[in-house]
PDB file of N, CA and C in Angstrom:
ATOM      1  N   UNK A   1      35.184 205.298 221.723  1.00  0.00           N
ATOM      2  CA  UNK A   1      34.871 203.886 221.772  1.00  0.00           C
ATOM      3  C   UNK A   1      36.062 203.128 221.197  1.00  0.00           C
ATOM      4  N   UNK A   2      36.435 202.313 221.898  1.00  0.00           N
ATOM      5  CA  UNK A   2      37.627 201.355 221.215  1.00  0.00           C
ATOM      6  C   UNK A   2      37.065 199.826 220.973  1.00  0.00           C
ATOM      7  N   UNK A   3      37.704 199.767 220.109  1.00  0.00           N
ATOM      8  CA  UNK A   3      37.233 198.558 219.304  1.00  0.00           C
ATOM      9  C   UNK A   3      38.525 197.230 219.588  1.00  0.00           C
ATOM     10  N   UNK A   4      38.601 196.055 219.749  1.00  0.00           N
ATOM     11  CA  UNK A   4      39.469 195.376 219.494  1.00  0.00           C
ATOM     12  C   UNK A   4      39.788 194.187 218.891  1.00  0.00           C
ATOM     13  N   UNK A   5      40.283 193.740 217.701  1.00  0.00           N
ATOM     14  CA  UNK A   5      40.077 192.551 217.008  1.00  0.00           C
ATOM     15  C   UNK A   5      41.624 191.890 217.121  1.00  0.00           C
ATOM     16  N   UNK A   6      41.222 190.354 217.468  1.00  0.00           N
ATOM     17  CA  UNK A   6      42.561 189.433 217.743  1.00  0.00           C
ATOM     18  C   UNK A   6      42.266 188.640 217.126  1.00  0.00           C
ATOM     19  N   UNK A   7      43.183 188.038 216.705  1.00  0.00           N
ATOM     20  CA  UNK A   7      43.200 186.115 215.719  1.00  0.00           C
ATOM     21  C   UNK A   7      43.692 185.452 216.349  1.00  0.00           C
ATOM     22  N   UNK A   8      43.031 183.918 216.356  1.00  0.00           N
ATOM     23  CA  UNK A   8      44.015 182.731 216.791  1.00  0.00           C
ATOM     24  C   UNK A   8      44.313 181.816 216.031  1.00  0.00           C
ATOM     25  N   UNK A   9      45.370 181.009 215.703  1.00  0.00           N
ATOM     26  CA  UNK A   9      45.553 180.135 214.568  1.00  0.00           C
ATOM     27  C   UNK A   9      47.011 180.531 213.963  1.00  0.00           C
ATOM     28  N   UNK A  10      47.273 179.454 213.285  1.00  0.00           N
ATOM     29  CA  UNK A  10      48.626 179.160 212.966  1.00  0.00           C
ATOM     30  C   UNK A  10      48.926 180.492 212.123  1.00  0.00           C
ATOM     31  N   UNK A  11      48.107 180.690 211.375  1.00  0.00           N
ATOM     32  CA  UNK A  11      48.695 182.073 210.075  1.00  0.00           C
ATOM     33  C   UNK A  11      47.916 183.555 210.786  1.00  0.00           C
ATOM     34  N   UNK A  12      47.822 183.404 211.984  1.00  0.00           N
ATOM     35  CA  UNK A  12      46.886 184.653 212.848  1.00  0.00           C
ATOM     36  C   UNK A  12      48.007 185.965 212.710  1.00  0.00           C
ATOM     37  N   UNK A  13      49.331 186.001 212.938  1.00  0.00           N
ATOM     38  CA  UNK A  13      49.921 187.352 212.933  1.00  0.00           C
ATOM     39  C   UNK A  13      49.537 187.765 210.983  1.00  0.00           C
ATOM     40  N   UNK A  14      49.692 186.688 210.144  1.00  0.00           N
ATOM     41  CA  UNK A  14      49.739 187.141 208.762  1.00  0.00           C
ATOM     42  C   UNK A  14      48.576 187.654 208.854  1.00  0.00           C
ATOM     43  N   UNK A  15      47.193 187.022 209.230  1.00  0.00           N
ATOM     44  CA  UNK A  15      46.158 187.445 207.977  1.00  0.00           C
ATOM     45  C   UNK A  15      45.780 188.741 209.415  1.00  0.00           C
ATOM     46  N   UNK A  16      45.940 188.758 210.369  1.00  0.00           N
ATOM     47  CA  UNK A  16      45.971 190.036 211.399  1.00  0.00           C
ATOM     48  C   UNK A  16      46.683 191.489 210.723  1.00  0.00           C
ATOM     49  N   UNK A  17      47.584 191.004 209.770  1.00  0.00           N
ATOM     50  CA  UNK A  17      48.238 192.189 209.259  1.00  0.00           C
ATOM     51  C   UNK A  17      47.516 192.640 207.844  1.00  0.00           C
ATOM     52  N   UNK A  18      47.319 191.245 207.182  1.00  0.00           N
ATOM     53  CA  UNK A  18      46.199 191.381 206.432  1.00  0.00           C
ATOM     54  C   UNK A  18      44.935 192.217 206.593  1.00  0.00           C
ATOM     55  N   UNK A  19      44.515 191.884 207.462  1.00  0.00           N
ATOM     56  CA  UNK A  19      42.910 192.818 207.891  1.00  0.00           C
ATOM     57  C   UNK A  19      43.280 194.165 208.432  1.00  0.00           C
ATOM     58  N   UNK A  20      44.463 194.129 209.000  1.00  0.00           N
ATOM     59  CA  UNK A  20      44.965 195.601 209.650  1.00  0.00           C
ATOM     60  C   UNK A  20      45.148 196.788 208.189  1.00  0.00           C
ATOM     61  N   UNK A  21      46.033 195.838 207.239  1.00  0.00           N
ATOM     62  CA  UNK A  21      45.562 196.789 205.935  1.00  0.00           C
ATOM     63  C   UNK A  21      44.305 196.905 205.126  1.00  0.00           C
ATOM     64  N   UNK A  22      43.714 195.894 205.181  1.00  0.00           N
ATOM     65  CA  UNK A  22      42.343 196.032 204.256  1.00  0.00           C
ATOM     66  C   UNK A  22      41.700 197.365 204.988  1.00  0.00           C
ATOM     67  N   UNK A  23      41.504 197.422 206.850  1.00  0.00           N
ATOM     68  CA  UNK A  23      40.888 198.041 207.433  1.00  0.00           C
ATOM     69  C   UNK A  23      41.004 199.437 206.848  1.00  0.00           C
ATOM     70  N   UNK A  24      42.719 200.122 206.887  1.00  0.00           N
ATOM     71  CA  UNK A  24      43.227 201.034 206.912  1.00  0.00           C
ATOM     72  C   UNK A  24      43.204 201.385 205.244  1.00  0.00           C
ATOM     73  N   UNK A  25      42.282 200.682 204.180  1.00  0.00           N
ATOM     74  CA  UNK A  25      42.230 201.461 202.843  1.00  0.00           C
ATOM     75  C   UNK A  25      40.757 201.504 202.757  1.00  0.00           C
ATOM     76  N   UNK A  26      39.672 201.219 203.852  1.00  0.00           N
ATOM     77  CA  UNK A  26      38.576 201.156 203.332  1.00  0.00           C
ATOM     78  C   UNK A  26      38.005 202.760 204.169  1.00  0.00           C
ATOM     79  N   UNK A  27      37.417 203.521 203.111  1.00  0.00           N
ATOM     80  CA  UNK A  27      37.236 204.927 203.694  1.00  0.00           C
ATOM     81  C   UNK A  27      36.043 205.150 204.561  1.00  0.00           C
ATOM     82  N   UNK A  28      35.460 204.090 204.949  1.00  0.00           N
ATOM     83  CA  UNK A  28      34.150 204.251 205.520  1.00  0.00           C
ATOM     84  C   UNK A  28      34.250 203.856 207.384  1.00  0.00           C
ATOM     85  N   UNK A  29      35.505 203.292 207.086  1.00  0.00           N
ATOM     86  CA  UNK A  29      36.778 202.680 208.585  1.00  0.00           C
ATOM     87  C   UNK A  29      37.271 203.895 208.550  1.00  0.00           C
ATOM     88  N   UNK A  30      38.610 204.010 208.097  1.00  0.00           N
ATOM     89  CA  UNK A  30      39.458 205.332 208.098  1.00  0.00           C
ATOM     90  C   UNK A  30      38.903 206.345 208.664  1.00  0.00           C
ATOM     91  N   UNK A  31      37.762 206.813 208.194  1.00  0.00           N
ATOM     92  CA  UNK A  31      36.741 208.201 207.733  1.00  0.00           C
ATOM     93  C   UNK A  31      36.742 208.616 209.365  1.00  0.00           C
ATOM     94  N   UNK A  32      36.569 207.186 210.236  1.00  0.00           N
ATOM     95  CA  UNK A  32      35.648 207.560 211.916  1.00  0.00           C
ATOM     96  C   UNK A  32      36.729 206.736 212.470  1.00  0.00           C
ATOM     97  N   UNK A  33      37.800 206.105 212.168  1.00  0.00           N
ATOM     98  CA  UNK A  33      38.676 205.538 213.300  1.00  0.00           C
ATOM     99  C   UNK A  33      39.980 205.809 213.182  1.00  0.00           C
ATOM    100  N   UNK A  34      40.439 205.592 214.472  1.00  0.00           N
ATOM    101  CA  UNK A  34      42.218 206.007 214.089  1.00  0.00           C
ATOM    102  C   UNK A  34      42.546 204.051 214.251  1.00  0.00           C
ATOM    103  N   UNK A  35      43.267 203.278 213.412  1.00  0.00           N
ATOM    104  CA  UNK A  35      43.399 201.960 213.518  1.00  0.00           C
ATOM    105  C   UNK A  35      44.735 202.164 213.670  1.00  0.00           C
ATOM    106  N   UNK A  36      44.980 201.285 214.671  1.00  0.00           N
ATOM    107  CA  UNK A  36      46.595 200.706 215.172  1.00  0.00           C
ATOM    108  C   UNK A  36      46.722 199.317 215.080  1.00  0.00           C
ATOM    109  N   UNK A  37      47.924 199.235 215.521  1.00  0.00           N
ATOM    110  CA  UNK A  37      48.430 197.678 215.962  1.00  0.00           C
ATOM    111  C   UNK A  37      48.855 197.745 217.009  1.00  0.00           C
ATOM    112  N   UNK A  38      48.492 196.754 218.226  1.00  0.00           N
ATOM    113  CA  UNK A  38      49.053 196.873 219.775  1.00  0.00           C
ATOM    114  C   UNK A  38      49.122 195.283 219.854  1.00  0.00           C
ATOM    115  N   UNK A  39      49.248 195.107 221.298  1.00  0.00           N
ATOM    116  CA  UNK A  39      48.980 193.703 222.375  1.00  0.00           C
ATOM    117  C   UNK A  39      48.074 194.322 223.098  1.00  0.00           C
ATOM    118  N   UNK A  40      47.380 193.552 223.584  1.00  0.00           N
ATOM    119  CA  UNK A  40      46.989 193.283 224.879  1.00  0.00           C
ATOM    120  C   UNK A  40      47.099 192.162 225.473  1.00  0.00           C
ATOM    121  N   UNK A  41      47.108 192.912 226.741  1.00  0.00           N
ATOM    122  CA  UNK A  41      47.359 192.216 228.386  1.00  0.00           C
ATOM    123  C   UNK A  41      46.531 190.931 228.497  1.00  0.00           C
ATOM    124  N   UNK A  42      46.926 190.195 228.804  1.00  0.00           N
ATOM    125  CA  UNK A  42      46.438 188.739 229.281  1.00  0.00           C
ATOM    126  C   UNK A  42      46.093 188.667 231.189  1.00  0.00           C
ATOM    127  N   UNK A  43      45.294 187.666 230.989  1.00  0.00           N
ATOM    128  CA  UNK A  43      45.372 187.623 232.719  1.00  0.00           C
ATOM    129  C   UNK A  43      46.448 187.064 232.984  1.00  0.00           C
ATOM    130  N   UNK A  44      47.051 187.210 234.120  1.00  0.00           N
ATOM    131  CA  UNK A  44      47.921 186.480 234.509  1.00  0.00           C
ATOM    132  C   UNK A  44      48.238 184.702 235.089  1.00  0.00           C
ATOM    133  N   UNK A  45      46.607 184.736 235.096  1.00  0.00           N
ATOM    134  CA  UNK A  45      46.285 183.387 234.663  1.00  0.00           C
ATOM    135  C   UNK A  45      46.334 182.410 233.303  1.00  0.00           C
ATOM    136  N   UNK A  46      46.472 183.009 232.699  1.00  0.00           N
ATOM    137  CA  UNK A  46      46.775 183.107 231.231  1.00  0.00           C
ATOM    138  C   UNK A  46      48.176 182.578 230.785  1.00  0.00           C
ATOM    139  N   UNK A  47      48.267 181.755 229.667  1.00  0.00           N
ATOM    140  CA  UNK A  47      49.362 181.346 229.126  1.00  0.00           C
ATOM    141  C   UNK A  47      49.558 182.578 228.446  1.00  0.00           C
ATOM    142  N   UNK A  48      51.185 182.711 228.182  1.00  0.00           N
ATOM    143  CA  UNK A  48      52.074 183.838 227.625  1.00  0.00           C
ATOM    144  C   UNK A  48      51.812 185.404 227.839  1.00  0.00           C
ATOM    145  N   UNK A  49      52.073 186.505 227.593  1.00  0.00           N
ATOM    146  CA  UNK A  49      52.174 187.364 227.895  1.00  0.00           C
ATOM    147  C   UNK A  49      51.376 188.871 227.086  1.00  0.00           C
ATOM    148  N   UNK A  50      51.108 188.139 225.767  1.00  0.00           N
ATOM    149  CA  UNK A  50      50.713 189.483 225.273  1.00  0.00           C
ATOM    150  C   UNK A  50      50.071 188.800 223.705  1.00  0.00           C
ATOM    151  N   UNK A  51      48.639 189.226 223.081  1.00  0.00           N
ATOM    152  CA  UNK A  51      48.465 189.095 222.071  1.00  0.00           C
ATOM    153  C   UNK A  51      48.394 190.505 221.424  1.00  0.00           C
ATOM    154  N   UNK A  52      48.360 189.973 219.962  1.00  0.00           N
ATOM    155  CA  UNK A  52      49.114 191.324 218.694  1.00  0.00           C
ATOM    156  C   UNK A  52      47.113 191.340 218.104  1.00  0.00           C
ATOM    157  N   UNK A  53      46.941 192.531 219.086  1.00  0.00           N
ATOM    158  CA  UNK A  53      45.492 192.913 218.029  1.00  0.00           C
ATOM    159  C   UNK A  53      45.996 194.170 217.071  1.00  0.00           C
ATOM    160  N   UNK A  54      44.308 194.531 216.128  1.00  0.00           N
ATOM    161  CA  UNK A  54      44.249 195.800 215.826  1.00  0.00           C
ATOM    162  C   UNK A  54      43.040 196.022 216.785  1.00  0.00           C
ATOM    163  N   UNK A  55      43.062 197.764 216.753  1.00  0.00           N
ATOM    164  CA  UNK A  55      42.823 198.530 217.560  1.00  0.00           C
ATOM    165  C   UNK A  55      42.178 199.749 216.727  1.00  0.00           C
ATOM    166  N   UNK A  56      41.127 199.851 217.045  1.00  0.00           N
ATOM    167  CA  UNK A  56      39.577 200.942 216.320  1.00  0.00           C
ATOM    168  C   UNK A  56      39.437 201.433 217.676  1.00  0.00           C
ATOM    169  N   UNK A  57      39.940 203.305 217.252  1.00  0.00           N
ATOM    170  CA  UNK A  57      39.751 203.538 218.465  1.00  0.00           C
ATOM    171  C   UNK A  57      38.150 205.206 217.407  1.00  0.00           C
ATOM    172  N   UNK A  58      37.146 204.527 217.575  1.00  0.00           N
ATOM    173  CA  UNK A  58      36.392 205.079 217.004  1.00  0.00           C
ATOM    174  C   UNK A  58      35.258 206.518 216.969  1.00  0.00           C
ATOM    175  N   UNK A  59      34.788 207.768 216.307  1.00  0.00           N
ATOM    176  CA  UNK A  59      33.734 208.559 216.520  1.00  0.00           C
ATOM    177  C   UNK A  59      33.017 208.144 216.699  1.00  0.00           C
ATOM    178  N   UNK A  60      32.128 209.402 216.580  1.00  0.00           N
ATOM    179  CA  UNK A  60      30.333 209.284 217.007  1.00  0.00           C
ATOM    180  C   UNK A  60      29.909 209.177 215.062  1.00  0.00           C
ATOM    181  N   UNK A  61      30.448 209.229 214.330  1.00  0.00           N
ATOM    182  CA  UNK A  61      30.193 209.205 213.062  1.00  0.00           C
ATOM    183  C   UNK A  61      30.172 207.277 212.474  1.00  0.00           C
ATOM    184  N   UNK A  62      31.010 206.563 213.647  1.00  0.00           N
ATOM    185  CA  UNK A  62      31.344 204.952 213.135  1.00  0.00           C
ATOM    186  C   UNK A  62      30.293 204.381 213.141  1.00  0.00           C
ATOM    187  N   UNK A  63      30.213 203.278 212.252  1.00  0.00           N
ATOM    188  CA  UNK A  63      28.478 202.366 211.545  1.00  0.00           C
ATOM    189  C   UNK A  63      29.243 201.337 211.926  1.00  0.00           C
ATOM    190  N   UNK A  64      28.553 200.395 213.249  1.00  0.00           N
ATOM    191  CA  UNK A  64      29.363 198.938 213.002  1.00  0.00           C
ATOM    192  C   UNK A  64      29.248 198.068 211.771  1.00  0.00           C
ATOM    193  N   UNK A  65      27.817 198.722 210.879  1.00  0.00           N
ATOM    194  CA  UNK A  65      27.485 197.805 209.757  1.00  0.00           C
ATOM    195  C   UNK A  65      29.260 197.619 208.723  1.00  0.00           C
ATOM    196  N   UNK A  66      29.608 199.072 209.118  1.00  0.00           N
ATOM    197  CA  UNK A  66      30.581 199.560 207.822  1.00  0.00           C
ATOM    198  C   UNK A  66      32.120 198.175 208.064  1.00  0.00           C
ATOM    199  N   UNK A  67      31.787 198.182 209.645  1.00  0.00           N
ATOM    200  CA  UNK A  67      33.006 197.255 209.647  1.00  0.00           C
ATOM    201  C   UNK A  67      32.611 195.763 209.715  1.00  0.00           C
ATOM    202  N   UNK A  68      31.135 195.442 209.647  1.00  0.00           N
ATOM    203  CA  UNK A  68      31.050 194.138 209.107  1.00  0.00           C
ATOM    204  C   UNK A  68      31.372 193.803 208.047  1.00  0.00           C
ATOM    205  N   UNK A  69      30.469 194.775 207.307  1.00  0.00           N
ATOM    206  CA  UNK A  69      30.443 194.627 205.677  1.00  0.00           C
ATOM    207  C   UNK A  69      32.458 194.555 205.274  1.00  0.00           C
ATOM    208  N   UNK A  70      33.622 195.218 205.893  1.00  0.00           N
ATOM    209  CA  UNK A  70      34.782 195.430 205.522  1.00  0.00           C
ATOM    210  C   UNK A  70      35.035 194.015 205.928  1.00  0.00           C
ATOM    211  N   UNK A  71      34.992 193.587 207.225  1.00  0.00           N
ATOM    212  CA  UNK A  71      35.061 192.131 207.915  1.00  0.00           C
ATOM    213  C   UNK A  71      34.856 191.041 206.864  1.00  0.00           C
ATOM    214  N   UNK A  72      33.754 190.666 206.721  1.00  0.00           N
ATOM    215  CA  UNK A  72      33.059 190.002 205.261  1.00  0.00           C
ATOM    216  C   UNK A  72      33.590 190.502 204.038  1.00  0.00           C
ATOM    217  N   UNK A  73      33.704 190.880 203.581  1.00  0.00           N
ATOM    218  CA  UNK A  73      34.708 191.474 202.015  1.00  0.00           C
ATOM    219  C   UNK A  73      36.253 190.930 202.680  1.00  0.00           C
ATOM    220  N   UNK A  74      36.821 191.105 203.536  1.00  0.00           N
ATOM    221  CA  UNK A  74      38.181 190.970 203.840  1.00  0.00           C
ATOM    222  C   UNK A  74      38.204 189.163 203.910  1.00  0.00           C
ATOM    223  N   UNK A  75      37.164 188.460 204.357  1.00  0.00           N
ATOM    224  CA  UNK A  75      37.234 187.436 204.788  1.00  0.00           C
ATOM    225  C   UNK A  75      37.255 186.181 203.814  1.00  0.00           C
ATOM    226  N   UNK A  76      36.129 186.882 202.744  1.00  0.00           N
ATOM    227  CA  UNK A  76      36.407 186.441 201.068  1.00  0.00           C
ATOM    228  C   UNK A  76      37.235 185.997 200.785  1.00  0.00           C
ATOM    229  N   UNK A  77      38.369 186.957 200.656  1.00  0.00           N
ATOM    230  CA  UNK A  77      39.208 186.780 199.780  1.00  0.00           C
ATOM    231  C   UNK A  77      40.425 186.149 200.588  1.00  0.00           C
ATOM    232  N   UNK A  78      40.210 185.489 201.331  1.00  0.00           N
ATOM    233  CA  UNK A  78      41.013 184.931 202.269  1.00  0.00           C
ATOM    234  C   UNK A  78      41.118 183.085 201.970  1.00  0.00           C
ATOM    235  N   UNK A  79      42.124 182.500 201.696  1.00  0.00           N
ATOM    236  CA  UNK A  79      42.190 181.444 201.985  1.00  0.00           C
ATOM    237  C   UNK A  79      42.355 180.601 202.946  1.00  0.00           C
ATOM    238  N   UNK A  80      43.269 181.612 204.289  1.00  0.00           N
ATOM    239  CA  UNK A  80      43.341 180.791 205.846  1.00  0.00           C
ATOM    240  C   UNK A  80      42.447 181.231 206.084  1.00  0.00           C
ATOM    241  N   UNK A  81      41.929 181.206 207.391  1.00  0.00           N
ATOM    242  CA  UNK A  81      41.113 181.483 208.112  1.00  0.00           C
ATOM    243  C   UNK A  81      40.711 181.487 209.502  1.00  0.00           C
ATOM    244  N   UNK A  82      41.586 181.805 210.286  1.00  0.00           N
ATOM    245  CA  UNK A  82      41.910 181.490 211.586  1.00  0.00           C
ATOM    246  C   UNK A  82      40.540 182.461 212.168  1.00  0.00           C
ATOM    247  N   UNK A  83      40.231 182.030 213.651  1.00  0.00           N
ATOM    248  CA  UNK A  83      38.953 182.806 214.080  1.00  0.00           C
ATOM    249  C   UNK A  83      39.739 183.880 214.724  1.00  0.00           C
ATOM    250  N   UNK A  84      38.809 184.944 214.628  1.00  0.00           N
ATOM    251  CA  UNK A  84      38.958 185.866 214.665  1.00  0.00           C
ATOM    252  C   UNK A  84      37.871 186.941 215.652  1.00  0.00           C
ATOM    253  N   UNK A  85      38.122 187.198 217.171  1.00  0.00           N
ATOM    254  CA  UNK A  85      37.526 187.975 217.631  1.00  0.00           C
ATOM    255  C   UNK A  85      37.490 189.188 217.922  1.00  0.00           C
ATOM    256  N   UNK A  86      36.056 190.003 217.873  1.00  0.00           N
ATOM    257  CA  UNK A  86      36.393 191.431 217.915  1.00  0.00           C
ATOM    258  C   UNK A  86      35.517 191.875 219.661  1.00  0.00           C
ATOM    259  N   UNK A  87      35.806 192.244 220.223  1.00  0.00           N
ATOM    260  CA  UNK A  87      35.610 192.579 221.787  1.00  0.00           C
ATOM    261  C   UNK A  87      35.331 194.214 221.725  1.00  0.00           C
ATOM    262  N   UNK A  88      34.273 194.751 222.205  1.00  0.00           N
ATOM    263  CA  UNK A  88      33.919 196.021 222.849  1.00  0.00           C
ATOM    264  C   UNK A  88      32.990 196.001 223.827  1.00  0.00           C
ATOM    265  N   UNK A  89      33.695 197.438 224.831  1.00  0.00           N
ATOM    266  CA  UNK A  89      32.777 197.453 226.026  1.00  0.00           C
ATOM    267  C   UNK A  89      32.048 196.369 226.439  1.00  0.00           C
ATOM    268  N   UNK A  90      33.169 194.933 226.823  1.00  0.00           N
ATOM    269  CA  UNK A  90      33.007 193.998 227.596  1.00  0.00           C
ATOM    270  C   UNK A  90      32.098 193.592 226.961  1.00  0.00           C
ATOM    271  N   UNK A  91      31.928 193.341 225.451  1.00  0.00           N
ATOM    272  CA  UNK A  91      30.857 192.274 224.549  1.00  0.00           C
ATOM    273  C   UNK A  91      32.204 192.094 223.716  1.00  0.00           C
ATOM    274  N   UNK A  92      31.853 190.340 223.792  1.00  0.00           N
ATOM    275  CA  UNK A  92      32.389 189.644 222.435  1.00  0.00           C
ATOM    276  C   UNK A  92      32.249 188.942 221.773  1.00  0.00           C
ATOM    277  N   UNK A  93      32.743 188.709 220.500  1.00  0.00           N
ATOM    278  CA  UNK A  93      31.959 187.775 219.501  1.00  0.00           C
ATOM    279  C   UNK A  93      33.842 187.011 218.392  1.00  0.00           C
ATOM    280  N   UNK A  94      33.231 185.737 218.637  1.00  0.00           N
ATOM    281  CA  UNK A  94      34.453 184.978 218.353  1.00  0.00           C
ATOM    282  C   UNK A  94      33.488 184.339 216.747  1.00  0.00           C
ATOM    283  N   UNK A  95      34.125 184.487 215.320  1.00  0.00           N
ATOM    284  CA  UNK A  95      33.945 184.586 213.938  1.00  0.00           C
ATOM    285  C   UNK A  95      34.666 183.706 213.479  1.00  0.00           C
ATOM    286  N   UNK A  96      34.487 182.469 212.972  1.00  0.00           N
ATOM    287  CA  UNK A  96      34.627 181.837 211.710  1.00  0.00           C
ATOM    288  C   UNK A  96      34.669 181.658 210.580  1.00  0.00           C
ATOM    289  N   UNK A  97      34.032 182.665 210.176  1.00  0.00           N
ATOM    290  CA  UNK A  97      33.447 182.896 208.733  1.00  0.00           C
ATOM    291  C   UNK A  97      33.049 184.198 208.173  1.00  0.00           C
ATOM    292  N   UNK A  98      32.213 184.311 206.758  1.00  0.00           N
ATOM    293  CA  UNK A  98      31.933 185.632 206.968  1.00  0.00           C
ATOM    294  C   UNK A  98      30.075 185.555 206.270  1.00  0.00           C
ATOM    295  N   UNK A  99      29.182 184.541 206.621  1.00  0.00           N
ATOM    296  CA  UNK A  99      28.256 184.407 206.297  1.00  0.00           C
ATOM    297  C   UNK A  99      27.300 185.621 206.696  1.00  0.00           C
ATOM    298  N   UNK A 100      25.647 185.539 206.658  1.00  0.00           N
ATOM    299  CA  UNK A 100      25.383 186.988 207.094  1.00  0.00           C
ATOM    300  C   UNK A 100      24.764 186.983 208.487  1.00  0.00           C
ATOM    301  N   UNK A 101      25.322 186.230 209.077  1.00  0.00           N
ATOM    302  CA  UNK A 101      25.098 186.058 210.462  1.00  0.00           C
ATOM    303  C   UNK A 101      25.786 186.299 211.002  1.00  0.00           C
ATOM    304  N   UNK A 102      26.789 186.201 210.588  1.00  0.00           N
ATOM    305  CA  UNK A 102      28.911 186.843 210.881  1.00  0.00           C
ATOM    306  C   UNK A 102      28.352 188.718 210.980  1.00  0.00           C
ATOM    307  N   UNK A 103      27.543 188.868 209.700  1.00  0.00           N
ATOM    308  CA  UNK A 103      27.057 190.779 209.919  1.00  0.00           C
ATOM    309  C   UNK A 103      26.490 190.757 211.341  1.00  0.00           C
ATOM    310  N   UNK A 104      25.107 189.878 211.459  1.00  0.00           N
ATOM    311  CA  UNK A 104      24.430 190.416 212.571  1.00  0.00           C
ATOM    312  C   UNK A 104      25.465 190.548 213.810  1.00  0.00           C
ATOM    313  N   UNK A 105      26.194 188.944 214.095  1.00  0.00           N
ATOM    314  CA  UNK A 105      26.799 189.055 214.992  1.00  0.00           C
ATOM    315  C   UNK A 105      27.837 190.172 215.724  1.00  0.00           C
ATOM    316  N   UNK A 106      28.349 190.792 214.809  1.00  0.00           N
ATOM    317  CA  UNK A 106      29.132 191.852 214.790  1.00  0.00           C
ATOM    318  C   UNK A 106      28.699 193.218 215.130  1.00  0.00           C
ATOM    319  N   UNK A 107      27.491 193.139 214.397  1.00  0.00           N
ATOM    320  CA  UNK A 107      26.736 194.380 214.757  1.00  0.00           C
ATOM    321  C   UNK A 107      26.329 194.634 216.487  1.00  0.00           C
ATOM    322  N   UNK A 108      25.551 192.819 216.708  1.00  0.00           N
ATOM    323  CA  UNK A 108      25.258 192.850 218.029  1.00  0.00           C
ATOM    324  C   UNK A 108      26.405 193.278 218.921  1.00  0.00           C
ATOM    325  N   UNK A 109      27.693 192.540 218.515  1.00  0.00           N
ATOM    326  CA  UNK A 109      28.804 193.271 219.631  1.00  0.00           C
ATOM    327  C   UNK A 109      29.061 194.260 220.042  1.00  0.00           C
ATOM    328  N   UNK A 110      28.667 195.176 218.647  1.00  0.00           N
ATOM    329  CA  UNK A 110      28.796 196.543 218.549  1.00  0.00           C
ATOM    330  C   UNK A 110      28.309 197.498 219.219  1.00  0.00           C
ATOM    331  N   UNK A 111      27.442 196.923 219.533  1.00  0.00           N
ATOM    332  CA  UNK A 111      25.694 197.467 220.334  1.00  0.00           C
ATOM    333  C   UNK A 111      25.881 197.930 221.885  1.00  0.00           C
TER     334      UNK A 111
END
């Protein structure tokens, strides 16, 4: 299962690198995913050529709860806050915040 999370907003490559490390020290992520940094492809309808996600490419052992709950803890301690969407198997969910509706929502994507 691959997972994919992108930011938009003025400080989106920083706090993208930001969450790319929080992801990669929390052992309950780590434990069931291999996390990268890529682009992906745009339509070609699409302005510019390529956005800078991370990339959960995940087991049968991964809890989407585990990466809300990391999502929300990461989002805390954050002073920008650019939105931030995470896309699987053609479900997505575009995040503002990290209230606990930010959990459900995430979970539902997950689903």
């Amino acid at each position: 299962m691959l997972i994919n999370i992108r930011m938009d907003g003025s400080d989106a490559d920083r706090e993208l690198a930001s969450l790319y490390a929080w992801l990669r020290e929390e052992p309950d992520i780590r434990g069931h995913a291999r996390i990268s940094c890529g682009t992906a492809e745009v339509d070609s309808s699409e302005m510019g050529a390529a956005f800078d996600i991370i990339q959960l490419m995940v087991d049968s052992g991964f809890q989407a709860l585990n990466l809300a709950l990391s999502y929300t803890t990461w989002r805390a301690t954050r002073s920008s806050r650019p939105q931030v969407t995470i896309e699987y198997n053609g479900n997505s969910v575009s995040l503002k915040d990290s209230d606990p509706d930010t959990v459900a929502a995430i979970i539902r994507a997950l689903r």
